[in-house]
PDB file of N, CA and C in Angstrom:
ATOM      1  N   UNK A   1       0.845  -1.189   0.000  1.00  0.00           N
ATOM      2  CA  UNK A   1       0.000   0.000   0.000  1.00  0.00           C
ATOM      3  C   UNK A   1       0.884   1.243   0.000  1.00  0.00           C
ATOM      4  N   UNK A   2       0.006   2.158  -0.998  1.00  0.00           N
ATOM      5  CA  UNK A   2       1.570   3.774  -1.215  1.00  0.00           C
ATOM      6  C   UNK A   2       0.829   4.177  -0.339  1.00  0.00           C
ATOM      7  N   UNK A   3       1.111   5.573   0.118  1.00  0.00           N
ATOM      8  CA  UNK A   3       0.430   6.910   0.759  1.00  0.00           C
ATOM      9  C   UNK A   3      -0.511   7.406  -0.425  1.00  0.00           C
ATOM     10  N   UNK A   4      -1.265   7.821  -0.385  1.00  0.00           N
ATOM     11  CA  UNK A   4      -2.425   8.952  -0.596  1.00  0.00           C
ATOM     12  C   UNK A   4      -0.954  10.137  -1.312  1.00  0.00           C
ATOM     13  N   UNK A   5      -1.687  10.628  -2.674  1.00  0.00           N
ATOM     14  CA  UNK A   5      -0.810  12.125  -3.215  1.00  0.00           C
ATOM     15  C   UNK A   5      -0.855  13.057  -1.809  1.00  0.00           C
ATOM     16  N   UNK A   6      -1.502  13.272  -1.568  1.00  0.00           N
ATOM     17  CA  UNK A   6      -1.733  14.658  -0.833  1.00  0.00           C
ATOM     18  C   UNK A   6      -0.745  14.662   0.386  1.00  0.00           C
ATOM     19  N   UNK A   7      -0.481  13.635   0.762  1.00  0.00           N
ATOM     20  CA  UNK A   7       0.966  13.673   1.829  1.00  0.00           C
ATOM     21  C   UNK A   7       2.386  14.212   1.705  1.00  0.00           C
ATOM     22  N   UNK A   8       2.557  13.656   0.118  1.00  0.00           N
ATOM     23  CA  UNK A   8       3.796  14.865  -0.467  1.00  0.00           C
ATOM     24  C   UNK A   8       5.242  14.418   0.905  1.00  0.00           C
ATOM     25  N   UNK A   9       5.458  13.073   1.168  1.00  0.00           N
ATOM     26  CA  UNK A   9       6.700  12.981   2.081  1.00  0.00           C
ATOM     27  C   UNK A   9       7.261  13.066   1.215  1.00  0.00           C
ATOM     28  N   UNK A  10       8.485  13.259   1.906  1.00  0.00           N
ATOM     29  CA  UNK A  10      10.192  14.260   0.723  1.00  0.00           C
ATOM     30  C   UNK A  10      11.086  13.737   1.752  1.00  0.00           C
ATOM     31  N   UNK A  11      12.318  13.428   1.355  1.00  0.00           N
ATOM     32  CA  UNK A  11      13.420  13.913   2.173  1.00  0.00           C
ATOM     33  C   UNK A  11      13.944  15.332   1.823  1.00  0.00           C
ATOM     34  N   UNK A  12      14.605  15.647   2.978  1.00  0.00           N
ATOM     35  CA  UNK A  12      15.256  16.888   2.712  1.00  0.00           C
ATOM     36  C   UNK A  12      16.439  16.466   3.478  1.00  0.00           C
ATOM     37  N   UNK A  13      17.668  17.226   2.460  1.00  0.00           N
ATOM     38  CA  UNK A  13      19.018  16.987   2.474  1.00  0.00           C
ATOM     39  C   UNK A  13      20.023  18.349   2.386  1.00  0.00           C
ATOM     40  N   UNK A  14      20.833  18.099   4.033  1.00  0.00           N
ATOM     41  CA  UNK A  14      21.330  19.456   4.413  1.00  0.00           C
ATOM     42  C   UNK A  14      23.071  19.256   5.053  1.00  0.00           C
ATOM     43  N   UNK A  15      23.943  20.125   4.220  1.00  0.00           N
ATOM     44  CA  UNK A  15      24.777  20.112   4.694  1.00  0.00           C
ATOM     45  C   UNK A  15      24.914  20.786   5.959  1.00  0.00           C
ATOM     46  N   UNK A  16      25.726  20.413   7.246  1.00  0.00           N
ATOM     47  CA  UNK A  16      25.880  21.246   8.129  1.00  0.00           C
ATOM     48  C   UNK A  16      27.445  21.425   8.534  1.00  0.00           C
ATOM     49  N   UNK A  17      27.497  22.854   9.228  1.00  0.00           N
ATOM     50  CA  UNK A  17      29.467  23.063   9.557  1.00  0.00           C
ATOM     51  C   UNK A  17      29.928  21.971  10.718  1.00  0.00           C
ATOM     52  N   UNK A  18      29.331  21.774  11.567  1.00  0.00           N
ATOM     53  CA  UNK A  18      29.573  20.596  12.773  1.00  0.00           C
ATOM     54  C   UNK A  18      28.493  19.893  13.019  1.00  0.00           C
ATOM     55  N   UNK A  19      28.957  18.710  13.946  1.00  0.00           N
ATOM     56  CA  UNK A  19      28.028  17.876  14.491  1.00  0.00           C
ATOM     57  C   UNK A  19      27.246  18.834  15.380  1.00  0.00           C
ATOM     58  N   UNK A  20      27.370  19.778  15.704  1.00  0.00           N
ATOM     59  CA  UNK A  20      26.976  20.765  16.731  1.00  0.00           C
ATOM     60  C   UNK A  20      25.791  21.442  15.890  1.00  0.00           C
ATOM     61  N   UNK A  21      26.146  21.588  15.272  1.00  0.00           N
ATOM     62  CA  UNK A  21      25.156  22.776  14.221  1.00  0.00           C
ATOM     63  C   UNK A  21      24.379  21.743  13.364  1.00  0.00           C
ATOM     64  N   UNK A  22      24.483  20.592  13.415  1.00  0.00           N
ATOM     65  CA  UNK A  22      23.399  19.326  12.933  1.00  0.00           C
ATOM     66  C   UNK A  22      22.923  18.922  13.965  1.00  0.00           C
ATOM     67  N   UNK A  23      23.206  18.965  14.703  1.00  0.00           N
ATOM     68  CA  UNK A  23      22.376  18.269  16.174  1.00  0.00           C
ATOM     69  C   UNK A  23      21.333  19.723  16.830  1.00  0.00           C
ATOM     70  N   UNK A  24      21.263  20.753  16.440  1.00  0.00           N
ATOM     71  CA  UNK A  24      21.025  22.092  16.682  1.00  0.00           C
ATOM     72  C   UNK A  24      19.371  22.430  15.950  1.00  0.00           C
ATOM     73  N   UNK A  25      20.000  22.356  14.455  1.00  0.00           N
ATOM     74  CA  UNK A  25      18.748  21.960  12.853  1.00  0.00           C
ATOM     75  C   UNK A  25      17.752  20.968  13.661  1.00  0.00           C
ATOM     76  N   UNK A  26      18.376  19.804  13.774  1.00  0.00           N
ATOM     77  CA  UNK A  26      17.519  18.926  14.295  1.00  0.00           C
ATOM     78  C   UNK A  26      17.108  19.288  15.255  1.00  0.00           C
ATOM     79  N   UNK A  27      17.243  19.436  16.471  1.00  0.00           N
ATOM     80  CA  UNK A  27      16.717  19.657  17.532  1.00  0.00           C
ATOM     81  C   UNK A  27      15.277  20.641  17.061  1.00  0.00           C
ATOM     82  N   UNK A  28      15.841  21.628  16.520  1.00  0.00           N
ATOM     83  CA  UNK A  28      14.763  23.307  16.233  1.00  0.00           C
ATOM     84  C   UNK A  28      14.039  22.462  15.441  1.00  0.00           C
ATOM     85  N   UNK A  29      14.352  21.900  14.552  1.00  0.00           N
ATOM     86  CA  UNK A  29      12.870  21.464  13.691  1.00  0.00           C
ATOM     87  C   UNK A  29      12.030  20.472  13.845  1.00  0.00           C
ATOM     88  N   UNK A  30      12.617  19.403  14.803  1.00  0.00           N
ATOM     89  CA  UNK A  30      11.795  18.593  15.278  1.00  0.00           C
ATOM     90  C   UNK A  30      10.956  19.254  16.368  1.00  0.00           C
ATOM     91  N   UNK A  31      11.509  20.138  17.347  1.00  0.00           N
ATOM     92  CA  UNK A  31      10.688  20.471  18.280  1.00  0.00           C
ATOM     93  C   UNK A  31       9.384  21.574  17.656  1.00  0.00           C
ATOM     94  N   UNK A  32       9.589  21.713  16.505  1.00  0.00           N
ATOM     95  CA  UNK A  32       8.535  22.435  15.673  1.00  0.00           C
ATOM     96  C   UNK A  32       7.746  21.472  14.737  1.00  0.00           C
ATOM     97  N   UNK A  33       8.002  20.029  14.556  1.00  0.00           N
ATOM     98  CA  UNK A  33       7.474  19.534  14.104  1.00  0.00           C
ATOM     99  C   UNK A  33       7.386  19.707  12.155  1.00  0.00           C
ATOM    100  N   UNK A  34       8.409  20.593  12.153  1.00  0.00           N
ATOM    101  CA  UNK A  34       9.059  20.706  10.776  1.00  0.00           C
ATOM    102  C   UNK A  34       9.520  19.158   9.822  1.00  0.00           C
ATOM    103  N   UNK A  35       9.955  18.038  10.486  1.00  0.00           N
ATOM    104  CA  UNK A  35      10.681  16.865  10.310  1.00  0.00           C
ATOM    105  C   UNK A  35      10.503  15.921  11.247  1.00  0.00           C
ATOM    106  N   UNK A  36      10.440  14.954  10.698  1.00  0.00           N
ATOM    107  CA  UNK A  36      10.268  13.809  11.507  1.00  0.00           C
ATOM    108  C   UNK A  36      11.155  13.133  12.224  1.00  0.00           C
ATOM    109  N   UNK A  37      12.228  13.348  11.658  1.00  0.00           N
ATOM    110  CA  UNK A  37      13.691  12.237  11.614  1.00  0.00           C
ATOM    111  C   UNK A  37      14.534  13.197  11.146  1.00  0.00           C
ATOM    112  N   UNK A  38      15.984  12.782  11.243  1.00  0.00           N
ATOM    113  CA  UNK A  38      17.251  13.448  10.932  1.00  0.00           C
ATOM    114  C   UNK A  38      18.007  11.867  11.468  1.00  0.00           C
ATOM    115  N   UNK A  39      18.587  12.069  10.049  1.00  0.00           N
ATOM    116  CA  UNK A  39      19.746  10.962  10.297  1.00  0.00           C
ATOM    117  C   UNK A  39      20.737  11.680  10.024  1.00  0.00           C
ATOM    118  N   UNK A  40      22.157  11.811  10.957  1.00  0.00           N
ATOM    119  CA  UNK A  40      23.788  12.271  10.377  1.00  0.00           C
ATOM    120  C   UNK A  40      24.469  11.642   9.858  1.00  0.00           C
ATOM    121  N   UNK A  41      25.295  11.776   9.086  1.00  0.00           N
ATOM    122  CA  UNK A  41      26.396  11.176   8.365  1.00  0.00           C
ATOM    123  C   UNK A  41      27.360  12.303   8.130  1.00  0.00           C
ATOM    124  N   UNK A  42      28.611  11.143   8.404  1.00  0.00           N
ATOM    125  CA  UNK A  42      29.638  12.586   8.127  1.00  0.00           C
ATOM    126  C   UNK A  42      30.147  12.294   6.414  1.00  0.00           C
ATOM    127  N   UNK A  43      30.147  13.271   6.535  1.00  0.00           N
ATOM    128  CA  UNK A  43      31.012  14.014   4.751  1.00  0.00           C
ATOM    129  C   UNK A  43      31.825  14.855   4.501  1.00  0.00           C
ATOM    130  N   UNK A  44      32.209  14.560   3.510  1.00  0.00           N
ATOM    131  CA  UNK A  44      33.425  15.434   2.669  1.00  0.00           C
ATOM    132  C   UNK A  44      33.103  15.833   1.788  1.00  0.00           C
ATOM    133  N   UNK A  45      33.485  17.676   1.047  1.00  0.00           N
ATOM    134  CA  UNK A  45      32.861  17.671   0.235  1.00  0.00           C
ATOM    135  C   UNK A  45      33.885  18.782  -0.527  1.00  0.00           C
ATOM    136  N   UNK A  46      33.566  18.786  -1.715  1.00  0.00           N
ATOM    137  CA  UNK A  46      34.528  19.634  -2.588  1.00  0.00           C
ATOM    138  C   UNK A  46      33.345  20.469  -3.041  1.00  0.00           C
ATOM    139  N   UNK A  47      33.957  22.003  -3.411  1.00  0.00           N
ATOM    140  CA  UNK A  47      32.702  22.612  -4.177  1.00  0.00           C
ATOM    141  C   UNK A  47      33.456  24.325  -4.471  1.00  0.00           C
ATOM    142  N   UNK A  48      32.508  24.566  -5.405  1.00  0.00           N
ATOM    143  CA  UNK A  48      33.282  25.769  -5.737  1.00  0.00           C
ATOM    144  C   UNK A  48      32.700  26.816  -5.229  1.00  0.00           C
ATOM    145  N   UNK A  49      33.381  27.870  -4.768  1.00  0.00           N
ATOM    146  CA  UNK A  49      32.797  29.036  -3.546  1.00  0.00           C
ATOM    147  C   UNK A  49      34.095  30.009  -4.215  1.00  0.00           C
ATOM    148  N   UNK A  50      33.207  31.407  -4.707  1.00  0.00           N
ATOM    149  CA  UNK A  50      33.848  32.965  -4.885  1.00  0.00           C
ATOM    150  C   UNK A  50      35.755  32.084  -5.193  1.00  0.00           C
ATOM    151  N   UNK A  51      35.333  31.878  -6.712  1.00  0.00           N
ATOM    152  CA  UNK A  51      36.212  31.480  -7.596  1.00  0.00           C
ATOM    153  C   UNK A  51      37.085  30.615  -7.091  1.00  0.00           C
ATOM    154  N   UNK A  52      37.076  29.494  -6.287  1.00  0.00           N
ATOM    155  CA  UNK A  52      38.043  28.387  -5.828  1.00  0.00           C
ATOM    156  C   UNK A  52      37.356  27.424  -5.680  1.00  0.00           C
ATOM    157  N   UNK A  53      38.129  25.895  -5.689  1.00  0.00           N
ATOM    158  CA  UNK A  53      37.688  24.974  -5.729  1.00  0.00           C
ATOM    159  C   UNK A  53      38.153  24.625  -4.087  1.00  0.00           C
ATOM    160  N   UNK A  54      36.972  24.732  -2.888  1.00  0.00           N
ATOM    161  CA  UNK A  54      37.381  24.343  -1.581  1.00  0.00           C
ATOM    162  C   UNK A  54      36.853  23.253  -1.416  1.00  0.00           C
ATOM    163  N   UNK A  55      37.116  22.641   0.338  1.00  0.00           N
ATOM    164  CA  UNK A  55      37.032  21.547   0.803  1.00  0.00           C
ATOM    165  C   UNK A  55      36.618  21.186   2.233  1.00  0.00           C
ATOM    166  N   UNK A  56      35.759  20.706   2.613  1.00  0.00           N
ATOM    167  CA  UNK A  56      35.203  20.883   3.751  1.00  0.00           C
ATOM    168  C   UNK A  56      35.021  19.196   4.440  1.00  0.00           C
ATOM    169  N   UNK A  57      34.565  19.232   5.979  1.00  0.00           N
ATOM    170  CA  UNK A  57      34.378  17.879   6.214  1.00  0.00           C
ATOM    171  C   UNK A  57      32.901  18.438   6.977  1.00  0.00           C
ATOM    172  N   UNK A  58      32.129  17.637   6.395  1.00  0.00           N
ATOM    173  CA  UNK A  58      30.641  18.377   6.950  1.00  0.00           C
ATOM    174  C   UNK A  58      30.197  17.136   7.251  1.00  0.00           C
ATOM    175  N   UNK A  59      28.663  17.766   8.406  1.00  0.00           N
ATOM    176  CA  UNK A  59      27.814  16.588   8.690  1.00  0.00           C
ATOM    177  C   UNK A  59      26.253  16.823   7.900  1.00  0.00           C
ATOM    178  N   UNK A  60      25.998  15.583   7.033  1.00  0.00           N
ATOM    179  CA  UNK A  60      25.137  15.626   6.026  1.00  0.00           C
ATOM    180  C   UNK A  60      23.770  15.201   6.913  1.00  0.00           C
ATOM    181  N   UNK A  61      22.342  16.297   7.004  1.00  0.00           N
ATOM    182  CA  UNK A  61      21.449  15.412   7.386  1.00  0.00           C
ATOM    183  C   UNK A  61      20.163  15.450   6.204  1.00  0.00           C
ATOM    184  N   UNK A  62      20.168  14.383   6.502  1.00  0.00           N
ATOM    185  CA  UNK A  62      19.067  13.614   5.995  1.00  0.00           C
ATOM    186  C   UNK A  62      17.658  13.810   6.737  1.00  0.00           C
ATOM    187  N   UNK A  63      16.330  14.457   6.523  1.00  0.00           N
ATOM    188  CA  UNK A  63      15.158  14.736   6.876  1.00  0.00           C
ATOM    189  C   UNK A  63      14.525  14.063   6.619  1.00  0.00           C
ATOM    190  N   UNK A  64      13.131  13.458   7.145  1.00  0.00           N
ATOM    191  CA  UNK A  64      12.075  13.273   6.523  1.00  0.00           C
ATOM    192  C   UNK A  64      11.029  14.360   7.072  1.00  0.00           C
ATOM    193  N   UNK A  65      10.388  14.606   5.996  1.00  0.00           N
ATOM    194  CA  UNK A  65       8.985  15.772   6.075  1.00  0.00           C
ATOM    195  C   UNK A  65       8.313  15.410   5.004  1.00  0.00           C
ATOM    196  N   UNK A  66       7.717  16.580   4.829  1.00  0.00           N
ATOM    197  CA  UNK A  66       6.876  16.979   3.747  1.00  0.00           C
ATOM    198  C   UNK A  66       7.081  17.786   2.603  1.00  0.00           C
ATOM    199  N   UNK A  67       6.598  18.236   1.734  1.00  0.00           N
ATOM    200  CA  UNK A  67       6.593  18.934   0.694  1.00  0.00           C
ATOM    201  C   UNK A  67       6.182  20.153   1.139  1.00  0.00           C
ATOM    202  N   UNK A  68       4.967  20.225   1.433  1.00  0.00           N
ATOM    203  CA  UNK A  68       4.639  22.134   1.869  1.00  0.00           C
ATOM    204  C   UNK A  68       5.417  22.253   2.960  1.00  0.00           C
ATOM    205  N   UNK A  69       6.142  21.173   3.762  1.00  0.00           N
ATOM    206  CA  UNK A  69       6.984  22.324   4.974  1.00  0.00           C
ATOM    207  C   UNK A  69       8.221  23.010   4.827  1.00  0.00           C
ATOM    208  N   UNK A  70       8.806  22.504   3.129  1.00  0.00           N
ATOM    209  CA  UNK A  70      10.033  23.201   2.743  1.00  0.00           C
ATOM    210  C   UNK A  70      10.129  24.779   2.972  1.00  0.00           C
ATOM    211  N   UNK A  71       8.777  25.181   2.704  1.00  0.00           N
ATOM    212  CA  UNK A  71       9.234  26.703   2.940  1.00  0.00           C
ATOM    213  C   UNK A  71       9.350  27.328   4.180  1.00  0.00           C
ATOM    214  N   UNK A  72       9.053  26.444   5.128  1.00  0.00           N
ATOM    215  CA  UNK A  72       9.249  26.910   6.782  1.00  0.00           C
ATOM    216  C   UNK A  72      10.490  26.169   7.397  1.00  0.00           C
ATOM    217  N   UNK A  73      10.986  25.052   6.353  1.00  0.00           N
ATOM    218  CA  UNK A  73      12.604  24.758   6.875  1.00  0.00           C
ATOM    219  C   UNK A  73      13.457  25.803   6.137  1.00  0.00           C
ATOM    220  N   UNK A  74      12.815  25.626   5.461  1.00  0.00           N
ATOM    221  CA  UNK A  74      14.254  26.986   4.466  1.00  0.00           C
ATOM    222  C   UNK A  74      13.833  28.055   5.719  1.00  0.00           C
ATOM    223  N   UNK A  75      12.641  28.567   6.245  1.00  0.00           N
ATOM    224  CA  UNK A  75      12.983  29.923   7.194  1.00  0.00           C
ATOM    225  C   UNK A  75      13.587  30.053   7.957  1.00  0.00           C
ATOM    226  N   UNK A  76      13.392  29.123   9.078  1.00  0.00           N
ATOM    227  CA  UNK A  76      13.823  28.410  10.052  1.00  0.00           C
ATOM    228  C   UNK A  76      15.728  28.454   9.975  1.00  0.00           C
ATOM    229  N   UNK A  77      15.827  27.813   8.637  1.00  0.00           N
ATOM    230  CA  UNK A  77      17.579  27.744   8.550  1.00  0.00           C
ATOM    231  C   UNK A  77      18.041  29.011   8.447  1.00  0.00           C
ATOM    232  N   UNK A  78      17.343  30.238   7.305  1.00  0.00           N
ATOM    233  CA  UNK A  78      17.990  31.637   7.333  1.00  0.00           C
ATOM    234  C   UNK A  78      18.243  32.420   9.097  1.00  0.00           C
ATOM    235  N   UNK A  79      17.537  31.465   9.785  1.00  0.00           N
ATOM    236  CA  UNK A  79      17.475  31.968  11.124  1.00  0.00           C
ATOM    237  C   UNK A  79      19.134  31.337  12.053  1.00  0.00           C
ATOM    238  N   UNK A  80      19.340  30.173  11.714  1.00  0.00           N
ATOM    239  CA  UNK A  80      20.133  29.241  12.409  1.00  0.00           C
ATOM    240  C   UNK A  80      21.298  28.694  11.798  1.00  0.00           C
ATOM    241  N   UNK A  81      21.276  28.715  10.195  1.00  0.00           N
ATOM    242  CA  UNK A  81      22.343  28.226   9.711  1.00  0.00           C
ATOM    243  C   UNK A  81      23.356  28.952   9.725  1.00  0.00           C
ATOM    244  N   UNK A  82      24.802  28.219  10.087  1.00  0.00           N
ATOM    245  CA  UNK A  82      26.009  29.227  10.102  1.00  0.00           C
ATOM    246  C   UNK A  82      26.677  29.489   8.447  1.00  0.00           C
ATOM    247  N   UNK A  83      25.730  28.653   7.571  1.00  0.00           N
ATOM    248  CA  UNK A  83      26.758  29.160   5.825  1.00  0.00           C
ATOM    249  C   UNK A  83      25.526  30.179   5.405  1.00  0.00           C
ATOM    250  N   UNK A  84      26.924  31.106   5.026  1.00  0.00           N
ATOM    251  CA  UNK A  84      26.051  32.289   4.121  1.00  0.00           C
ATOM    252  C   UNK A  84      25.480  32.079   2.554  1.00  0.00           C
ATOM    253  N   UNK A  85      25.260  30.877   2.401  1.00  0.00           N
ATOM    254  CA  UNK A  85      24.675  29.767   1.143  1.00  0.00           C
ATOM    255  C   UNK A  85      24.526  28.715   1.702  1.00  0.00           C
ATOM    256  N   UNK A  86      23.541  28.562   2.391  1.00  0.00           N
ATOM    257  CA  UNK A  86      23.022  26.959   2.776  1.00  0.00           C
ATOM    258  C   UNK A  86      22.232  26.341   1.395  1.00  0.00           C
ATOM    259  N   UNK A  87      22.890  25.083   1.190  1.00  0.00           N
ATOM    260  CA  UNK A  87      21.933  24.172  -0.121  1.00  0.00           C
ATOM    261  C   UNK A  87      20.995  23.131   0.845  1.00  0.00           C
ATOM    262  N   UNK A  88      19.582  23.712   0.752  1.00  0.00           N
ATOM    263  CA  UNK A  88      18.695  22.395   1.251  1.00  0.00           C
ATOM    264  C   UNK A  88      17.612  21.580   0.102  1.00  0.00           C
ATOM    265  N   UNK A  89      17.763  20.566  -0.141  1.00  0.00           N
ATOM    266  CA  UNK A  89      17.397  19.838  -1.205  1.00  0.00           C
ATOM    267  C   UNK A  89      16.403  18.923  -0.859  1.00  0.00           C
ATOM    268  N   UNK A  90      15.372  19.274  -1.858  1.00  0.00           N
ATOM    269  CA  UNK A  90      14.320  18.000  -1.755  1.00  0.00           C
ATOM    270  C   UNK A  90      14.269  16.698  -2.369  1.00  0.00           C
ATOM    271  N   UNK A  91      14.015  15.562  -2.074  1.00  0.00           N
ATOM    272  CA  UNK A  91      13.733  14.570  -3.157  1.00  0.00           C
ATOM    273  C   UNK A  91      12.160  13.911  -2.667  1.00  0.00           C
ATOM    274  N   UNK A  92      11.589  13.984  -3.646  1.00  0.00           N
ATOM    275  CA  UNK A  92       9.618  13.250  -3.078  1.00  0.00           C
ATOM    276  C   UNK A  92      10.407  11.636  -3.128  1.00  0.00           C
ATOM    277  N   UNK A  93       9.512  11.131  -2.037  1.00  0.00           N
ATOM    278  CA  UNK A  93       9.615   9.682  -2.082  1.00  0.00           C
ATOM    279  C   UNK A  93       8.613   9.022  -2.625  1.00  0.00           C
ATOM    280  N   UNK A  94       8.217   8.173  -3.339  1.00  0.00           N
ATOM    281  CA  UNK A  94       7.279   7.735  -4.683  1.00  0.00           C
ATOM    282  C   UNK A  94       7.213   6.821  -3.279  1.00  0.00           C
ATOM    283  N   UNK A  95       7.563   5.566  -2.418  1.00  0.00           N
ATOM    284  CA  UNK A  95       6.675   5.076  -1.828  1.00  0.00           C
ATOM    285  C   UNK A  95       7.204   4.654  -0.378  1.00  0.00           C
ATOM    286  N   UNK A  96       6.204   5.119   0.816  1.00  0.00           N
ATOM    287  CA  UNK A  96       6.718   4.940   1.912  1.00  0.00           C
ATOM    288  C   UNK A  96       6.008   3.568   2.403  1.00  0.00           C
ATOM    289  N   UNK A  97       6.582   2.567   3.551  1.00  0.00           N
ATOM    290  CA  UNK A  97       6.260   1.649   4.044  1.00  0.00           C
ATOM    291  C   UNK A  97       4.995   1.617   4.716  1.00  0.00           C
ATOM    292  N   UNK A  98       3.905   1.166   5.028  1.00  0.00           N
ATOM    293  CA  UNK A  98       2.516   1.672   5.777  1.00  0.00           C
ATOM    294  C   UNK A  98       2.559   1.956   6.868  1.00  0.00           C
ATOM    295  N   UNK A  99       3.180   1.410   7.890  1.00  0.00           N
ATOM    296  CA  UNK A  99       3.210   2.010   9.418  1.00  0.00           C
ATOM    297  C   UNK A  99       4.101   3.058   9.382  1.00  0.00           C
ATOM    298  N   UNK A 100       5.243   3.645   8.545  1.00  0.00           N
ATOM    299  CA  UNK A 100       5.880   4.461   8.791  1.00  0.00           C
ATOM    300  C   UNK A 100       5.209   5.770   8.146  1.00  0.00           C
ATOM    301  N   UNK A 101       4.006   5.396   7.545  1.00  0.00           N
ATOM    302  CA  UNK A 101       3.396   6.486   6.824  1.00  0.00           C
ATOM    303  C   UNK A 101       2.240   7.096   7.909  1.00  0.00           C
ATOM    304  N   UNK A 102       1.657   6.181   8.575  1.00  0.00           N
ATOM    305  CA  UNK A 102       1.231   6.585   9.645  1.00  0.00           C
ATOM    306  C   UNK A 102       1.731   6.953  10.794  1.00  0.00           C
ATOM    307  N   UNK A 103       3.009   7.089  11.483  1.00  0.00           N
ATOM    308  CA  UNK A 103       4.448   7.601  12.187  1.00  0.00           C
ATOM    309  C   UNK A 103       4.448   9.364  11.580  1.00  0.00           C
ATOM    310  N   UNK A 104       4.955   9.543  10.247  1.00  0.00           N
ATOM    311  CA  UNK A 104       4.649  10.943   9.674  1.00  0.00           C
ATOM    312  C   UNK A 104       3.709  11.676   9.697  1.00  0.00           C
ATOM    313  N   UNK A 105       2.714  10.906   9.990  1.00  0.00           N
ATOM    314  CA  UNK A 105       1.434  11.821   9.570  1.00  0.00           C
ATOM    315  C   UNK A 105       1.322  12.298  11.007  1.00  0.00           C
ATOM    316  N   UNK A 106       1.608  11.493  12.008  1.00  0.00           N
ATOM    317  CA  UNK A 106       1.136  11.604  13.338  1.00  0.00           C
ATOM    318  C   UNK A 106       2.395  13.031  13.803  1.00  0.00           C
ATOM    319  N   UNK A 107       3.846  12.974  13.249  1.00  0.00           N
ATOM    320  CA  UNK A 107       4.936  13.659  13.507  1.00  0.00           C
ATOM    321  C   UNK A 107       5.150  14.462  13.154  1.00  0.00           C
ATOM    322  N   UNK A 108       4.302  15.089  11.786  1.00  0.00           N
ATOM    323  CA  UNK A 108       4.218  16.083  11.542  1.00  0.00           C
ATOM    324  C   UNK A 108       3.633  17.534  11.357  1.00  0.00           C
ATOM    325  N   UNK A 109       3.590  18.142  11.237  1.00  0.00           N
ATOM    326  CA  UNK A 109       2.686  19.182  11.222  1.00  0.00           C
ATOM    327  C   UNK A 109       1.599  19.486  10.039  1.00  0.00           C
TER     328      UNK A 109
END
């Protein structure tokens, strides 16, 4: 069994400067009910920033939400994030498991 369209779960995918400042995101948006989950992983990442090719060791999180709450995590981050270009990225998930679809619905806003 899929979810119903109108649920619109997404991950959302966020680099952060420390485990500190990912454990922080998470905290603020779960306690707002912005996200359900945050998983960390650490990363490395190359990328080009005001003409150089730099290098960073970041902690990557992984969200689950929704689709309409992107525009209140993107606010939320202009509030809290320490990069003056935060990239937060959506991907829709085409199909979630049935009890975990009922877990989201209950976790989110």
């Amino acid at each position: 069994m899929s979810h119903s369209s109108d649920d619109n779960f997404v991950e959302l995918i966020l680099t952060c400067s420390s485990w500190q400042e990912a454990q922080n995101i998470a905290d603020v948006l779960l306690a707002k009910k912005l996200i359900a989950c945050a998983e960390f992983i650490e990363s490395k990442s190359k990328y080009y920033w005001k003409n150089n090719i730099e290098e960073a060791k970041e902690i990557t999180l992984f969200m689950q939400s929704k689709s309409d709450l992107f525009d209140e995590v993107e606010k939320e981050l202009n509030e809290i994030h320490s990069y003056e270009t935060f990239v937060l990225r959506q991907i829709p998930l085409s199909k979630v498991s049935t009890n975990a679809i009922k877990w989201l619905r209950e976790s989110l806003n």
